[in-house]
Protein backbone atom coordinates (compact mmCIF):
# COMPACT_ATOMS: atom_id res chain seq x y z
CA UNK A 1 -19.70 -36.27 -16.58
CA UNK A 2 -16.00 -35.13 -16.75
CA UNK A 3 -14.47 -33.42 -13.74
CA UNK A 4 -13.44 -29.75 -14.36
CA UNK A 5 -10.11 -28.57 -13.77
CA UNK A 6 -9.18 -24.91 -12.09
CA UNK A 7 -8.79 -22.08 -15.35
CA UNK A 8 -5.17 -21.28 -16.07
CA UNK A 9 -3.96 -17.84 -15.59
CA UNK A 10 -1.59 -16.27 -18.53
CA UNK A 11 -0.90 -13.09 -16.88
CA UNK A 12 3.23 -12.86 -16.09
CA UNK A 13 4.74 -12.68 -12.69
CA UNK A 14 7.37 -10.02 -12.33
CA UNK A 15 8.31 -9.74 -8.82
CA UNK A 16 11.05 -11.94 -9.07
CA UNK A 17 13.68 -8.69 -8.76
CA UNK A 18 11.60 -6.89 -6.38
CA UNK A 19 13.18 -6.65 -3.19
CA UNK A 20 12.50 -7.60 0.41
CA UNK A 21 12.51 -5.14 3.33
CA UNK A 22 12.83 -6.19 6.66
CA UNK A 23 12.71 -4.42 10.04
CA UNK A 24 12.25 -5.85 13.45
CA UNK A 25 9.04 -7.14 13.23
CA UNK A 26 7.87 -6.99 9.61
CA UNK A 27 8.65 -8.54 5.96
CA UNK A 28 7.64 -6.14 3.53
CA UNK A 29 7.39 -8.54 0.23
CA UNK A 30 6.03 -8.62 -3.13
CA UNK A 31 2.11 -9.77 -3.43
CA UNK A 32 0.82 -12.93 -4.01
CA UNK A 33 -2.07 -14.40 -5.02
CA UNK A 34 -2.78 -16.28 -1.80
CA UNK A 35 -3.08 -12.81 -0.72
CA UNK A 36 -6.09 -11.66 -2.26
CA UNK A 37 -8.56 -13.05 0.32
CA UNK A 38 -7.31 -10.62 3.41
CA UNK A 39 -6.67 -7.86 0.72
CA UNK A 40 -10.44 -7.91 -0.21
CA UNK A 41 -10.91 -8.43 3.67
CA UNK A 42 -9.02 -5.64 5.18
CA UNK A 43 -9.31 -3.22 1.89
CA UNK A 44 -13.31 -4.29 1.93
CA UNK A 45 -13.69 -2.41 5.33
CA UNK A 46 -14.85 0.91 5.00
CA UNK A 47 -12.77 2.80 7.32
CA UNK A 48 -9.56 1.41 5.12
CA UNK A 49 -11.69 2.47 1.78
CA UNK A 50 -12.44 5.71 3.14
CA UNK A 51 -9.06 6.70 4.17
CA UNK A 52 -7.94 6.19 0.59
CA UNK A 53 -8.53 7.95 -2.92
CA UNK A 54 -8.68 4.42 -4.78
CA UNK A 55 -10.72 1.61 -2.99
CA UNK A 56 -14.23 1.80 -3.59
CA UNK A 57 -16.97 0.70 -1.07
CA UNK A 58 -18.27 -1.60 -1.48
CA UNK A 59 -15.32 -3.25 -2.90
CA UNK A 60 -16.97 -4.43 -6.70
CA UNK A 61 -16.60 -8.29 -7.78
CA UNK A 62 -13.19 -8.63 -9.28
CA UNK A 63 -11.37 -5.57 -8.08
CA UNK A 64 -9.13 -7.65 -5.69
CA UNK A 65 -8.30 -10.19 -8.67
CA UNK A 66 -7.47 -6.98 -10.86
CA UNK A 67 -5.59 -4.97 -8.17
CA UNK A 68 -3.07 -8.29 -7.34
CA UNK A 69 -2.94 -9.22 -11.41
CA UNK A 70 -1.32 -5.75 -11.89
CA UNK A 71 1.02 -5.79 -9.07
CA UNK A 72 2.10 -9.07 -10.62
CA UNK A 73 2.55 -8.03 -13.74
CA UNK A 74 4.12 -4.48 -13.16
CA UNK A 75 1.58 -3.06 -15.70
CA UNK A 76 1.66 0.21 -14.85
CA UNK A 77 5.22 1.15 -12.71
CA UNK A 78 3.90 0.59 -9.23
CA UNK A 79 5.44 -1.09 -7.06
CA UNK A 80 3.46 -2.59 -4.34
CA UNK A 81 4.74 -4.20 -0.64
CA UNK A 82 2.55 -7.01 1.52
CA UNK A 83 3.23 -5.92 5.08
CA UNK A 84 4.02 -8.98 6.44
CA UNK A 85 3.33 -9.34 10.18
CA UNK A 86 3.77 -12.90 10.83
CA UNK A 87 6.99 -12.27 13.03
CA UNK A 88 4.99 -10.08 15.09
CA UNK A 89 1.66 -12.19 15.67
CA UNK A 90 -0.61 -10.96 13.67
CA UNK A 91 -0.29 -12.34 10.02
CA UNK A 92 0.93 -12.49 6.54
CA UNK A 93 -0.83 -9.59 5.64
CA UNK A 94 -1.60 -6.68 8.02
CA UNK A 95 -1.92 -3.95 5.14
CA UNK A 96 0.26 -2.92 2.20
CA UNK A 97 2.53 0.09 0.89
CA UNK A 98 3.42 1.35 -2.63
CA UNK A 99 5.92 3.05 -4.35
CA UNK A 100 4.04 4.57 -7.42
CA UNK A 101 7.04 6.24 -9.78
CA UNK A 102 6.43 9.98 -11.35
CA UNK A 103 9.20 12.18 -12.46
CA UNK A 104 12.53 12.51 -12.12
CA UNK A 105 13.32 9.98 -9.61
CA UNK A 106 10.15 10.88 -7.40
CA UNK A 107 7.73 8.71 -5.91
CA UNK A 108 4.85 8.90 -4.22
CA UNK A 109 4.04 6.52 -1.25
CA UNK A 110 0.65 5.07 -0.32
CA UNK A 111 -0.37 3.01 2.41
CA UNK A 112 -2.99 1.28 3.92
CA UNK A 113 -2.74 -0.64 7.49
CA UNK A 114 -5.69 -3.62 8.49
CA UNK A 115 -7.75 -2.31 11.90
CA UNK A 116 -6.72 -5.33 13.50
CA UNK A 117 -3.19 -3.71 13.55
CA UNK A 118 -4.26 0.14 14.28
CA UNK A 119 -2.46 1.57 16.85
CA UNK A 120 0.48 -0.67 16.92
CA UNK A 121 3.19 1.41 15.44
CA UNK A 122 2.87 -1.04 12.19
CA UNK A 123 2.33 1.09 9.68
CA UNK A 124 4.88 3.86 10.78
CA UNK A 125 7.40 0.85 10.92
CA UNK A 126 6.55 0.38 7.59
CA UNK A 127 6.84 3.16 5.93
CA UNK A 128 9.87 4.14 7.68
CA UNK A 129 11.63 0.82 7.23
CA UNK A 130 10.67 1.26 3.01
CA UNK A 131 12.23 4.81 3.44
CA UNK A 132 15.30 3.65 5.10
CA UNK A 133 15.87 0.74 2.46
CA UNK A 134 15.21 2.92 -0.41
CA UNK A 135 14.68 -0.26 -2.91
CA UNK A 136 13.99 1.56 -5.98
CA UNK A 137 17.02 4.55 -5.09
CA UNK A 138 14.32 7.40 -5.19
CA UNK A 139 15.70 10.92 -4.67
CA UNK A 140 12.03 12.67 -3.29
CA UNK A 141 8.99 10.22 -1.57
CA UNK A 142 6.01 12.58 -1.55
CA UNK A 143 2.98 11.77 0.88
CA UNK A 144 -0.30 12.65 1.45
CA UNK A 145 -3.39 12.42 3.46
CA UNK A 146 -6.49 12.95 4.27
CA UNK A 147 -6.74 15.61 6.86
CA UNK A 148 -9.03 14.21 8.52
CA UNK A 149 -6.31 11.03 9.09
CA UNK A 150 -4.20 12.10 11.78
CA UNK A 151 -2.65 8.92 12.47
CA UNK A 152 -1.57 8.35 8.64
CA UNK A 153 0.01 11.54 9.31
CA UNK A 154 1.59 10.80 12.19
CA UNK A 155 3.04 7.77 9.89
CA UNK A 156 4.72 9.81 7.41
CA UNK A 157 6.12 12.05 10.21
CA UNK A 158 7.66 9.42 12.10
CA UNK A 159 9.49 8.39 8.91
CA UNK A 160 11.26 11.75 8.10
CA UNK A 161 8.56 13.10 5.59
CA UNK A 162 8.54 16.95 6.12
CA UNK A 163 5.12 18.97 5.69
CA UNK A 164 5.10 20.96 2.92
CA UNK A 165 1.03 21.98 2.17
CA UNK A 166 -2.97 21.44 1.61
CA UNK A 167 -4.37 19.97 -1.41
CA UNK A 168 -7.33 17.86 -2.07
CA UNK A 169 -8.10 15.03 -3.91
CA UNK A 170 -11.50 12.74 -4.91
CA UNK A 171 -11.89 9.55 -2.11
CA UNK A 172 -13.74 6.77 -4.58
CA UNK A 173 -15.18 5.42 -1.45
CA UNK A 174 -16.73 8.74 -0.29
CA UNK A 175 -17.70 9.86 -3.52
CA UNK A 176 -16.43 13.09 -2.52
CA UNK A 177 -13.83 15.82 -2.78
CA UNK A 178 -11.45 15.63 0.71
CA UNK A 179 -8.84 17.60 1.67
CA UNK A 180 -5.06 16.25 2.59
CA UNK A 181 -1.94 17.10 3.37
CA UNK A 182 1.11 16.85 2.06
CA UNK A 183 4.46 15.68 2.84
CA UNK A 184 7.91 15.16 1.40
CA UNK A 185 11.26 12.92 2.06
CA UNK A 186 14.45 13.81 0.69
CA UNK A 187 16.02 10.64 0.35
CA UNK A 188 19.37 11.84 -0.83
């Protein structure tokens, strides 16, 4: 019998140049694969799932391998943060927050924070530490959430982002039609 040996991934790592954002008690840094267990963890909960248009629930075999393979590879423009509360007592991975690129020199920002770290001013820290270092030099952040989110909202507040209407948008996870708010930065 001949002992087997771990599979060899092909799939490029392009994080190198992505930068790190600190504030008092966070690293925001680039994913890694010894991430993916508390990413299927914490994005495997349904009240994260359901406060997002993306994550399915149940969370499907592979989704978590696919999700960190195309942060690491950059496949499609996104660019994706590990909010990193090991400073603060809580772990190397509380939640994450993304910069996903659309036209000129917009983004639009998306966040998710672990319910282990709920009400601890986290996620607002965050996203208004990302906003203040402005890594990728964007001119407009938009924002939005579910209306029935309140604290999400109170996120992008506390970070400068200005309400500027309703809209709605499909939750995966629901399986439903939900409507949000929205919100803009002007970065510049």
């Amino acid at each position: 019998m001949t002992p087997q040996s771990a599979p060899i991934r092909l799939d490029a790592v392009t994080t190198e140049a992505q930068p790190l954002v600190t504030t008092d008690r966070l690293l925001l840094r680039p994913v890694r694969r010894s991430d993916m267990g508390l990413i299927e963890q914490f994005a495997g909960d349904r009240r994260v799932a359901e406060m997002t248009t993306t994550i399915p629930h149940p969370l499907p075999p592979g989704a978590t391998d696919a999700f960190v393979s195309r942060c690491l590879t950059a496949v499609d423009g996104e660019t994706v943060w590990t909010i990193d509360a090991h400073d603060a007592g809580l772990g190397e991975l509380v939640g994450l927050v993304s910069l996903d690129p659309m036209d000129r020199n917009q983004y639009e920002i998306g966040y998710w924070i672990a319910p282990i770290a709920w009400n601890t001013g986290l996620a607002s820290e965050a996203v208004r530490g990302l906003m203040e270092a402005n890594p990728l030099g964007a001119a407009q952040v938009f924002g939005k959430v579910f209306q029935d989110n309140p604290a999400s909202a109170r996120v992008l507040t506390n970070a400068g982002f200005d309400y500027i209407g309703d809209a709605e948008a499909f939750s995966v996870a629901r399986g439903a039609i939900v409507p949000q708010w929205t919100y803009i930065r002007q970065m510049t």
